[in-house]
C-alpha atoms as a PDB file:
ATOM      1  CA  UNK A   1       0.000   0.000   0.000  1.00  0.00           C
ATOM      2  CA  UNK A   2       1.529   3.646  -1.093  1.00  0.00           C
ATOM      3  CA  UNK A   3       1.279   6.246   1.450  1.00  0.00           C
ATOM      4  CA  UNK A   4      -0.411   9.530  -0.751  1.00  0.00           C
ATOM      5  CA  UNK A   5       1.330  12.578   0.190  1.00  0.00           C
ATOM      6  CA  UNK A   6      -1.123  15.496   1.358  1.00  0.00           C
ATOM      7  CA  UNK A   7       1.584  18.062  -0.207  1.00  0.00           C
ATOM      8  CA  UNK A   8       1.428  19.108  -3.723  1.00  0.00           C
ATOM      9  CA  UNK A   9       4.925  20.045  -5.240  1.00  0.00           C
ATOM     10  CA  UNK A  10       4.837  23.566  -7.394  1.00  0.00           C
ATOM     11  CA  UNK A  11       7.671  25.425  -9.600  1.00  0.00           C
ATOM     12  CA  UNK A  12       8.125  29.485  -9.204  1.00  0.00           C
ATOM     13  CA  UNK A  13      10.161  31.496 -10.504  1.00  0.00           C
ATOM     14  CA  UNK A  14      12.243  34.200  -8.653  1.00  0.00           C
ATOM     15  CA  UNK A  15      14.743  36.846  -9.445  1.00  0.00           C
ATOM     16  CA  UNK A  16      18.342  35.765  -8.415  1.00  0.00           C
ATOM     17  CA  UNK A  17      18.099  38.500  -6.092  1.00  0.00           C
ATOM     18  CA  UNK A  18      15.053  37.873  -4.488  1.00  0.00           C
ATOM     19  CA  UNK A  19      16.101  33.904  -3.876  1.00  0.00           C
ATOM     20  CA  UNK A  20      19.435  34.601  -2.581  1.00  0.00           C
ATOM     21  CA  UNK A  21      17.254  37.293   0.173  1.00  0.00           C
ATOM     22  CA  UNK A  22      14.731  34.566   0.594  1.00  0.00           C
ATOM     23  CA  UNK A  23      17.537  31.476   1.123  1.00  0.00           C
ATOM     24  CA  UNK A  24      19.498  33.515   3.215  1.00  0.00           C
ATOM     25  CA  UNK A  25      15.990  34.129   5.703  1.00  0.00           C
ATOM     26  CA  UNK A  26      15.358  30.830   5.550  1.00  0.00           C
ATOM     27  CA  UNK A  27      18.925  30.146   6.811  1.00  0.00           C
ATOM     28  CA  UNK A  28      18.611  32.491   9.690  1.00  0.00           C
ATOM     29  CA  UNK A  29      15.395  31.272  10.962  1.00  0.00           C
ATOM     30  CA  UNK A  30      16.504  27.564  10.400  1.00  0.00           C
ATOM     31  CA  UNK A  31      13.652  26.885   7.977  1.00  0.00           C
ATOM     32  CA  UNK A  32      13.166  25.189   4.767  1.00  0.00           C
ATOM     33  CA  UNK A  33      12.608  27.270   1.533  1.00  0.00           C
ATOM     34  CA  UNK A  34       8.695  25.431   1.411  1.00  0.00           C
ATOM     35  CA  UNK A  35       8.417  26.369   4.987  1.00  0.00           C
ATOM     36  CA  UNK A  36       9.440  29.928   4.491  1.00  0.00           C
ATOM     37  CA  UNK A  37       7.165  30.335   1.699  1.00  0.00           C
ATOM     38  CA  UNK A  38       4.195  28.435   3.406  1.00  0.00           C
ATOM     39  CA  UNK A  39       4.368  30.690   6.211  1.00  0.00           C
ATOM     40  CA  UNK A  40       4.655  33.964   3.661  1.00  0.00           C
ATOM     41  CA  UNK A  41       1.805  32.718   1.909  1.00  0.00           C
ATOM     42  CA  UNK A  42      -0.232  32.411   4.994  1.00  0.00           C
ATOM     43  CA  UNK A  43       0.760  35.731   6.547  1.00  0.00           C
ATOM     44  CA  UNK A  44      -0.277  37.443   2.980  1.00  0.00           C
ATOM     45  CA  UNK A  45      -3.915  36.081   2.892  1.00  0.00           C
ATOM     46  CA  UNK A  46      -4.118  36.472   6.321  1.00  0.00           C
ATOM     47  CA  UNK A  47      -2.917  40.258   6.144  1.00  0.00           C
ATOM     48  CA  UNK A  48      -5.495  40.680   3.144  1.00  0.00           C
ATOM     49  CA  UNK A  49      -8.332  38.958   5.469  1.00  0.00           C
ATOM     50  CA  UNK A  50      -7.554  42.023   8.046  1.00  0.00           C
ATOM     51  CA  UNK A  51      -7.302  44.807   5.231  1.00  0.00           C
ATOM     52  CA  UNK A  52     -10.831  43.419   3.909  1.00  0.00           C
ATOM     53  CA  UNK A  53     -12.207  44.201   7.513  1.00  0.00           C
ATOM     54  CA  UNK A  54     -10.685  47.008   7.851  1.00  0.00           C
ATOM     55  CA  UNK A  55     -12.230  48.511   4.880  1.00  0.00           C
ATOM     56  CA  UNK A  56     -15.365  47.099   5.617  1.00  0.00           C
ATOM     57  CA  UNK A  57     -15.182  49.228   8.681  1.00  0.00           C
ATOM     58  CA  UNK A  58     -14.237  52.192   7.576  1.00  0.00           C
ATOM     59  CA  UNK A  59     -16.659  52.543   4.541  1.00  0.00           C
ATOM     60  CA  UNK A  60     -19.229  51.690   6.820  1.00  0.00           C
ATOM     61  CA  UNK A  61     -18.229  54.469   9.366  1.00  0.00           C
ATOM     62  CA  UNK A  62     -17.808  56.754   6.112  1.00  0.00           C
ATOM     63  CA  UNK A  63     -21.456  55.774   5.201  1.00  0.00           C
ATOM     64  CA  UNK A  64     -23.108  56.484   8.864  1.00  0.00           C
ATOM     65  CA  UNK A  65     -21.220  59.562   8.645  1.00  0.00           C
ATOM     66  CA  UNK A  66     -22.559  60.963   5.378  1.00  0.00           C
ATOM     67  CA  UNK A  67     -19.615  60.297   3.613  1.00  0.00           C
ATOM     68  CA  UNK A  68     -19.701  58.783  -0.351  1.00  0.00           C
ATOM     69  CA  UNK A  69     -17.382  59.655  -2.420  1.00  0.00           C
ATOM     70  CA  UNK A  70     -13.384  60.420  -2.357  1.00  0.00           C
ATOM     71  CA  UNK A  71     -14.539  64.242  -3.149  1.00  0.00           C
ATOM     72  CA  UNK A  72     -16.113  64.432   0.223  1.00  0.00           C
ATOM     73  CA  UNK A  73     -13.320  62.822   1.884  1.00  0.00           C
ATOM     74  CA  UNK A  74     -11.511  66.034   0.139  1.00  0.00           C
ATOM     75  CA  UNK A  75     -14.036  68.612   0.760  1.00  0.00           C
ATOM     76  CA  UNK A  76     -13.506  67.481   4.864  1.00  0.00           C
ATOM     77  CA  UNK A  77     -10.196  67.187   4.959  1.00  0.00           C
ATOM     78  CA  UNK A  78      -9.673  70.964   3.039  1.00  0.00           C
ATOM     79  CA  UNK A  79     -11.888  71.783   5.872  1.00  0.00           C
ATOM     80  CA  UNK A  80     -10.332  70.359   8.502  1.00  0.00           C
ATOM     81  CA  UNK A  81      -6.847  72.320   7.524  1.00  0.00           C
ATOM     82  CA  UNK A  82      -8.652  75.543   7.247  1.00  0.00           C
ATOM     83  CA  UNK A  83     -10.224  75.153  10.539  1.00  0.00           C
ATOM     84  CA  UNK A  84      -6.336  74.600  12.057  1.00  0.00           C
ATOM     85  CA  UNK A  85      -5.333  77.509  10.869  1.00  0.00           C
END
């Protein structure tokens, strides 16, 4: 009986720079390359999970606040400076 790996193997393709940045990392925190990019991968979706939120939130303050468009966004912030003044 075979034992099926889990894993799927990919290719990618790097710039020598970039690999010699990403094998040296990998060196210094005493990982593999797959680990290293396994744990990039998940910080990047995770990180675009939070920015999703975050805009969620903030359009949704924007709307309760009366706000629609990136003009108004101008128009208050114009109006914030001149009120510093």
């Amino acid at each position: 009986m075979s034992s099926m790996r889990t894993a799927k193997t990919i290719s990618i393709t790097l710039p020598p720079d970039l690999l010699v940045k990403a094998q040296e990392f990998a060196q210094r925190e005493h990982r593999t390359m797959s680990e290293l990019f396994r744990e990039a991968l998940r910080r990047y979706m995770a990180g675009d999970a939070e920015w999703d939120a975050l805009l969620k939130r903030t359009r949704a303050k924007g709307k309760a606040l009366g706000i629609g468009s990136e003009a108004d966004v101008e128009h208050l912030s114009d109006e914030f400076r001149r009120d510093q003044r």
